[in-house]
C-alpha atoms as a PDB file:
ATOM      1  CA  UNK A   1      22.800 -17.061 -29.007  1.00  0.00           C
ATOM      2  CA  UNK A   2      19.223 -17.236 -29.605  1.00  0.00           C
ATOM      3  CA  UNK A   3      16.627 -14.564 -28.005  1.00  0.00           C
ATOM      4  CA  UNK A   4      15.482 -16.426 -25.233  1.00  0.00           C
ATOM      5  CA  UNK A   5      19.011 -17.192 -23.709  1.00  0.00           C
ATOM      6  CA  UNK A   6      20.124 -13.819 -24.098  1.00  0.00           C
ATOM      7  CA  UNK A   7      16.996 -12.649 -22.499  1.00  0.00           C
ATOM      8  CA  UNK A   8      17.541 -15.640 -19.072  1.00  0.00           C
ATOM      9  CA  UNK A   9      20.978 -14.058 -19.145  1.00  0.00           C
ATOM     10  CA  UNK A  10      19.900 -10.472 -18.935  1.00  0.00           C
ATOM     11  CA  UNK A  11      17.719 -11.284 -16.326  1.00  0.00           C
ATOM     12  CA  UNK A  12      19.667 -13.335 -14.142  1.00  0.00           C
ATOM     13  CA  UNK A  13      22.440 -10.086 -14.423  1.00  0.00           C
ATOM     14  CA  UNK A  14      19.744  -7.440 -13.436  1.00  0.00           C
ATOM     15  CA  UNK A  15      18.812  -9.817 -10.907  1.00  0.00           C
ATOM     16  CA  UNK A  16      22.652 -10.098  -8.777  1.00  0.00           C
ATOM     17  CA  UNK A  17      22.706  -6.142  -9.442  1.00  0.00           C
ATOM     18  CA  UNK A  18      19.570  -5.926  -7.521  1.00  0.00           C
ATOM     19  CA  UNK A  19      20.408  -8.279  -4.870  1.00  0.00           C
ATOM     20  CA  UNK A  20      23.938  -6.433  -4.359  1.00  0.00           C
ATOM     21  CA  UNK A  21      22.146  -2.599  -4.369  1.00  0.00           C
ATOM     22  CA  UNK A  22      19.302  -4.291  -1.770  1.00  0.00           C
ATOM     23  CA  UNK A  23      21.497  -6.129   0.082  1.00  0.00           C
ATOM     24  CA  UNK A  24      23.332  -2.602   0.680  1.00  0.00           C
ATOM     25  CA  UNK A  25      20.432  -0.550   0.878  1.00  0.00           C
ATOM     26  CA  UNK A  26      18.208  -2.930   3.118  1.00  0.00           C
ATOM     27  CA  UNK A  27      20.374  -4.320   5.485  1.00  0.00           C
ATOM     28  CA  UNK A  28      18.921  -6.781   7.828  1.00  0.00           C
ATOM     29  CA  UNK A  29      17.479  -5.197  11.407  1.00  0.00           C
ATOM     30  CA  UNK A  30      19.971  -6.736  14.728  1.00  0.00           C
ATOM     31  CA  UNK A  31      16.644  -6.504  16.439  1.00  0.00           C
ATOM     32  CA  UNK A  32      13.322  -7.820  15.329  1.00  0.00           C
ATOM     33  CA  UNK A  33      10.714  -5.244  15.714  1.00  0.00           C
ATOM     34  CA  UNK A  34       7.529  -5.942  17.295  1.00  0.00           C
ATOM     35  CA  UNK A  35       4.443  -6.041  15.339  1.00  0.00           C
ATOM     36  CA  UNK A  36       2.478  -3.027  15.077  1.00  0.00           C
ATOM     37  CA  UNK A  37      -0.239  -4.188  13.755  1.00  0.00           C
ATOM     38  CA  UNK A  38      -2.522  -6.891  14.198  1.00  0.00           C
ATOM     39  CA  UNK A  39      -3.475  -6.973  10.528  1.00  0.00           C
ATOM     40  CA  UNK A  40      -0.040  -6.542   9.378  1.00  0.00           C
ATOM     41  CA  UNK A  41       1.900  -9.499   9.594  1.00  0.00           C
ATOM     42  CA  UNK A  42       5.267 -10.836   8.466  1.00  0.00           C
ATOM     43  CA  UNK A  43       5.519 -13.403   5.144  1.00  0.00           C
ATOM     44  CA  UNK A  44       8.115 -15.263   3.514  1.00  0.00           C
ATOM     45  CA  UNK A  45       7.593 -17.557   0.408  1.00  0.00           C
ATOM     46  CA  UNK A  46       6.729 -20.354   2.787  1.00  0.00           C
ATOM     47  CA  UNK A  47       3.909 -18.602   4.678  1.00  0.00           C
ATOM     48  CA  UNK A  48       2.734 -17.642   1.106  1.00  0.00           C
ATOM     49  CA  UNK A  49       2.169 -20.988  -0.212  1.00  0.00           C
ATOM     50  CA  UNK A  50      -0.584 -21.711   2.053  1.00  0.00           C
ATOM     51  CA  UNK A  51      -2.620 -18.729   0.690  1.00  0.00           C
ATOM     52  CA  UNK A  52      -2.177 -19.671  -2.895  1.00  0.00           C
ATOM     53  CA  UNK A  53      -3.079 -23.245  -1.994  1.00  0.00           C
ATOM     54  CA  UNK A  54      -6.803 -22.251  -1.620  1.00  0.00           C
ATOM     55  CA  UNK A  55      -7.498 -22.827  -5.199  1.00  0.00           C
ATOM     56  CA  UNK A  56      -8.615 -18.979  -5.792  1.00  0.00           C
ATOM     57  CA  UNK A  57      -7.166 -16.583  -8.167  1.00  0.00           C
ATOM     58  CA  UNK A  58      -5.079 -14.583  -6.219  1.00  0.00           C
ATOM     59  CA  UNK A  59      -3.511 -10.927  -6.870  1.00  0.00           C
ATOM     60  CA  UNK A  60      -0.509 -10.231  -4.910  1.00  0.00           C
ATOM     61  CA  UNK A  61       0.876  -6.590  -4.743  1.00  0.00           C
ATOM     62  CA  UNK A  62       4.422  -5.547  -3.316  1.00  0.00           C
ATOM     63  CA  UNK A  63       4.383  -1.911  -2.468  1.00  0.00           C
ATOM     64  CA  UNK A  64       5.795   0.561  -0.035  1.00  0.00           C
ATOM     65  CA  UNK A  65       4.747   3.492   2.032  1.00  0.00           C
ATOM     66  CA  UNK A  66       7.059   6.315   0.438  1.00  0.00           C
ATOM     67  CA  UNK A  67       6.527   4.796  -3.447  1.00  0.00           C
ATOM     68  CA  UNK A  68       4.133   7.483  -4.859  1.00  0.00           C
ATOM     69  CA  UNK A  69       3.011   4.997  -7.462  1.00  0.00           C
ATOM     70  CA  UNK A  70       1.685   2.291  -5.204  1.00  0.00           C
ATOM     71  CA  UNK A  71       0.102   4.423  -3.071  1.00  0.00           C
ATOM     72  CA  UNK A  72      -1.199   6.443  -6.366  1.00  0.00           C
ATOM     73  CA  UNK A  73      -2.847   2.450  -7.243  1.00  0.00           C
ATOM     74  CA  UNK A  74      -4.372   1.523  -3.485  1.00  0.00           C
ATOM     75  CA  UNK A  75      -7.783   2.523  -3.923  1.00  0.00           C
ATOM     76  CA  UNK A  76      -7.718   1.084  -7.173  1.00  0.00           C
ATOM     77  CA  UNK A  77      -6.743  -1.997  -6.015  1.00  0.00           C
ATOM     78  CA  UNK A  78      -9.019  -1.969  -3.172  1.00  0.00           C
ATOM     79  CA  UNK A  79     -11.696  -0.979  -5.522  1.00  0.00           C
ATOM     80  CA  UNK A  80     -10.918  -4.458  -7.324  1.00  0.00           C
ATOM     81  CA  UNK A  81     -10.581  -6.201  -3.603  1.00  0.00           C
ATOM     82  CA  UNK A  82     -14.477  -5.095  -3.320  1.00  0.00           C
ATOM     83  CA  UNK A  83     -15.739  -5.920  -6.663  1.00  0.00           C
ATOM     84  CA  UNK A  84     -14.011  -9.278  -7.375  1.00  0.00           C
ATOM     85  CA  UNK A  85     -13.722 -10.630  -3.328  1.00  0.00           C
ATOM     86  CA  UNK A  86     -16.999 -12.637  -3.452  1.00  0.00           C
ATOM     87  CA  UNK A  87     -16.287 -13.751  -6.880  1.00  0.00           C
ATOM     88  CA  UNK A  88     -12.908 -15.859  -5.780  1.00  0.00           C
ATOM     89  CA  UNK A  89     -10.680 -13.391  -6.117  1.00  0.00           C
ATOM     90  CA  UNK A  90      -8.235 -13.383  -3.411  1.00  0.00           C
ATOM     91  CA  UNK A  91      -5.382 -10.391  -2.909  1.00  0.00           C
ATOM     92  CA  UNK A  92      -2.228 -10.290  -1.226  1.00  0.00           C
ATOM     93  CA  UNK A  93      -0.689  -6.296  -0.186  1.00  0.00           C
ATOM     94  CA  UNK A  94       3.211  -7.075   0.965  1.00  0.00           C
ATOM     95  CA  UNK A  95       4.803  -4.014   1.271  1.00  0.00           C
ATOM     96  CA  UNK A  96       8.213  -4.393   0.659  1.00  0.00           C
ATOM     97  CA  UNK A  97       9.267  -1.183   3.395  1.00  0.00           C
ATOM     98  CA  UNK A  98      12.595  -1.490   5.567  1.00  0.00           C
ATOM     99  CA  UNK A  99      11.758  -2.660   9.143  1.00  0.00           C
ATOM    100  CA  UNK A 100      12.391   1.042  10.430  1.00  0.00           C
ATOM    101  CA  UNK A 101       9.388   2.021   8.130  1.00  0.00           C
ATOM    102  CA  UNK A 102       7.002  -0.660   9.215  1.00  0.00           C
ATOM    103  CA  UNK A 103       5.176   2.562  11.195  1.00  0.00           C
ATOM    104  CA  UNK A 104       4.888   4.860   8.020  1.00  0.00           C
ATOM    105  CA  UNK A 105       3.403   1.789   6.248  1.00  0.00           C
ATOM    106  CA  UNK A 106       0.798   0.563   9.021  1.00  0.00           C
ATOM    107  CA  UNK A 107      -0.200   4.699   9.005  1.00  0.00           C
ATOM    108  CA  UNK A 108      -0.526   4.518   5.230  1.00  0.00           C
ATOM    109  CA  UNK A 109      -2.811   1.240   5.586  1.00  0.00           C
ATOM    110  CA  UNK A 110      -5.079   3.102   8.307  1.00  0.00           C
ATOM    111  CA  UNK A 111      -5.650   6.377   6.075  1.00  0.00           C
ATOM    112  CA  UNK A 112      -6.545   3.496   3.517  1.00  0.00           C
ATOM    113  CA  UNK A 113      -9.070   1.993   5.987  1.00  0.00           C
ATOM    114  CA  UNK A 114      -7.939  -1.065   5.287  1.00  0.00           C
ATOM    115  CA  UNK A 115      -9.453  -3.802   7.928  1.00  0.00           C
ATOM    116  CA  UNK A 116      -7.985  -6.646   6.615  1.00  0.00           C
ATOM    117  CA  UNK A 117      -4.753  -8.751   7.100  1.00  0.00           C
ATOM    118  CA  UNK A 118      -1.689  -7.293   5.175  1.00  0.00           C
ATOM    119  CA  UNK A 119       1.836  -8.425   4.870  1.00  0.00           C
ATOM    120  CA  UNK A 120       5.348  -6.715   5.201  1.00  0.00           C
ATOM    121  CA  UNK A 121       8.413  -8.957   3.548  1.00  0.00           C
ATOM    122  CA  UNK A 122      10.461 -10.616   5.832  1.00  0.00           C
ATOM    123  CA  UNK A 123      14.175  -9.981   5.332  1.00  0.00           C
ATOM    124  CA  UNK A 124      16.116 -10.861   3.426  1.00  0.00           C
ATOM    125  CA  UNK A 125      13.722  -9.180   0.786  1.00  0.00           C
ATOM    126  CA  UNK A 126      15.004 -10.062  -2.299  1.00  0.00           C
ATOM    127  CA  UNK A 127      14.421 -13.813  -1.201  1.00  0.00           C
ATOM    128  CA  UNK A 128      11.049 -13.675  -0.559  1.00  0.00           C
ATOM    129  CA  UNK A 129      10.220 -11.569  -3.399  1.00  0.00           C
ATOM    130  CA  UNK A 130      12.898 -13.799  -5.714  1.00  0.00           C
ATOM    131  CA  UNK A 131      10.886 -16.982  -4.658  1.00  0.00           C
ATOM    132  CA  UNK A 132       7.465 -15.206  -4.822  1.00  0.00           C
ATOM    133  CA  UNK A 133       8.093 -13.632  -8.323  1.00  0.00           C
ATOM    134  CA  UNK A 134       9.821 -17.047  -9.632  1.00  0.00           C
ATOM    135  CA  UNK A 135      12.949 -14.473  -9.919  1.00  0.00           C
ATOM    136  CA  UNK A 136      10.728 -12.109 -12.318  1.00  0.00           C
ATOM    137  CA  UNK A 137      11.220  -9.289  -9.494  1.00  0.00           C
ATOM    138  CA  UNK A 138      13.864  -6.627 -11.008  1.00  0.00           C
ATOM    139  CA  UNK A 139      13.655  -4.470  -7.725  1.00  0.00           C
ATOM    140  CA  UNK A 140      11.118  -2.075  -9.012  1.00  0.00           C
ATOM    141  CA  UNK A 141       7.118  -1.300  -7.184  1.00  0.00           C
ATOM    142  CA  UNK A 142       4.541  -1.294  -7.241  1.00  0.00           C
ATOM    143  CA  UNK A 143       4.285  -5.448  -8.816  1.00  0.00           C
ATOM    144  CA  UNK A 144       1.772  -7.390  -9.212  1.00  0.00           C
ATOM    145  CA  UNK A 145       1.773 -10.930  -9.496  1.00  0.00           C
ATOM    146  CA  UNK A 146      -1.390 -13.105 -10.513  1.00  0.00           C
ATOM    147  CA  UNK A 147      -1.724 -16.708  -9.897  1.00  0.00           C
ATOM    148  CA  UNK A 148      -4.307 -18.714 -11.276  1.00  0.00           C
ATOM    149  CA  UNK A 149      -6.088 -21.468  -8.832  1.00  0.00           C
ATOM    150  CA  UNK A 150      -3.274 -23.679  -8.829  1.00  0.00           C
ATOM    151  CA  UNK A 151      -0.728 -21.270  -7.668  1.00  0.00           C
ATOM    152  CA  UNK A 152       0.685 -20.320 -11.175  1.00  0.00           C
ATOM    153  CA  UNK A 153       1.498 -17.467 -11.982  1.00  0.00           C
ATOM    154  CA  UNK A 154      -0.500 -16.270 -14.814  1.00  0.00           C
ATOM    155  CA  UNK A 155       0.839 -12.317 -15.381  1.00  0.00           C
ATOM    156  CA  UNK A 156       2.830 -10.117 -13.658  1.00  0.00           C
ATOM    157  CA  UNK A 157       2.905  -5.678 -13.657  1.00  0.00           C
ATOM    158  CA  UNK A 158       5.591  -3.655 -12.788  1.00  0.00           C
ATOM    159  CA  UNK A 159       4.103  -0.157 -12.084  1.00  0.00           C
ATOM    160  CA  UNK A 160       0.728   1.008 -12.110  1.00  0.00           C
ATOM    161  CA  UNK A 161      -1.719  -1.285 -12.654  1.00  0.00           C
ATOM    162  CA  UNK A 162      -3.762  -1.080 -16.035  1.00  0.00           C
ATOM    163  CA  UNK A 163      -6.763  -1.870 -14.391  1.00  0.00           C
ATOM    164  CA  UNK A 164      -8.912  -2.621 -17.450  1.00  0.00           C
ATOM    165  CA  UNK A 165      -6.277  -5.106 -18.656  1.00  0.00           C
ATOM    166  CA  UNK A 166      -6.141  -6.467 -15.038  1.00  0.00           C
ATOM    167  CA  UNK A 167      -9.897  -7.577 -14.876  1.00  0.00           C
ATOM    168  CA  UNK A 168      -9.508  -8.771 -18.537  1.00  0.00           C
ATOM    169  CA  UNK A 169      -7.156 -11.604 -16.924  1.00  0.00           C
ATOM    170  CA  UNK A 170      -9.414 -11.588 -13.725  1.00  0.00           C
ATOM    171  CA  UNK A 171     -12.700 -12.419 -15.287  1.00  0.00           C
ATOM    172  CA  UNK A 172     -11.845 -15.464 -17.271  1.00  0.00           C
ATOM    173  CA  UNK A 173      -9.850 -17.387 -14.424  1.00  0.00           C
ATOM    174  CA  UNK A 174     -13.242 -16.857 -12.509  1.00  0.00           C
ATOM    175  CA  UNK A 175     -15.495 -18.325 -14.302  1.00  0.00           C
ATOM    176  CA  UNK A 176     -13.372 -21.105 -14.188  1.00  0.00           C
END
């Protein structure tokens, strides 16, 4: 079986495992919950498209409110938002918390200041991450995703970002 079979296979198996452990862990809420937030909205796949559509580089980042690593990253990332923003660069925070921690996450995004629009993942969550991530989500945060203009993605990070090999990505699809 060649190498790249055996990795689709792999994948495909850690993929189902994390469905199954989500689909136990994250179970869908009876009751929407209101939002609590004006700048922290819901998003599926579909409501993505749109905002890769805008032929921009865009970074999106999945992260939650009790994941020490993503909220070790945020300033970094909003750091980059800053820098890069008037460049092209366009960024994407979904955090990926359960509906009942919606409130820990909007509390998070205030002590962040952030004043911009942010996302939580509709459920079910492994389907809007699976179709966001092309199925390259395993279950683990923080991710990043980068798309080029044309809604491709061009990298992906699971864990801290490396932010020096971040803007070496970044820089080129700008100029573009």
């Amino acid at each position: 079986m060649s190498k790249k079979a055996l990795t689709t296979l792999l994948t495909i198996g850690v993929l189902f495992a994390v469905i199954g452990v989500t689909k136990f862990v994250l179970r869908p809420s009876a009751t929407p919950l209101p939002v609590l937030n004006p700048l922290f909205q819901p998003l599926d796949a579909e409501t993505l498209r749109p905002l890769l559509a805008h032929n921009r580089v865009t970074l999106v980042n999945m992260w939650a409110s009790w994941c020490g690593p993503c909220r070790e990253e945020f300033p970094t990332l909003l750091t980059l938002r800053k820098k890069y923003e008037k460049a092209g660069l366009g960024m994407v925070f979904l955090s990926v918390d359960h509906p009942s921690e919606h409130p820990d996450a909007v509390a998070f995004l205030g002590e962040q200041k952030v004043d911009f629009l942010t996302y939580f993942a509709k459920e079910p969550i492994e389907e809007t991450i699976g179709k966001l991530s092309q199925n390259q989500w395993q279950g683990g945060i923080p991710m990043s995703l980068l798309f080029d203009p044309q809604g491709r993605i061009v990298d992906t990070w699971l864990g801290t970002l490396d932010l020096t090999r971040l803007e070496a990505k970044i820089s080129p699809l700008l100029a573009k």
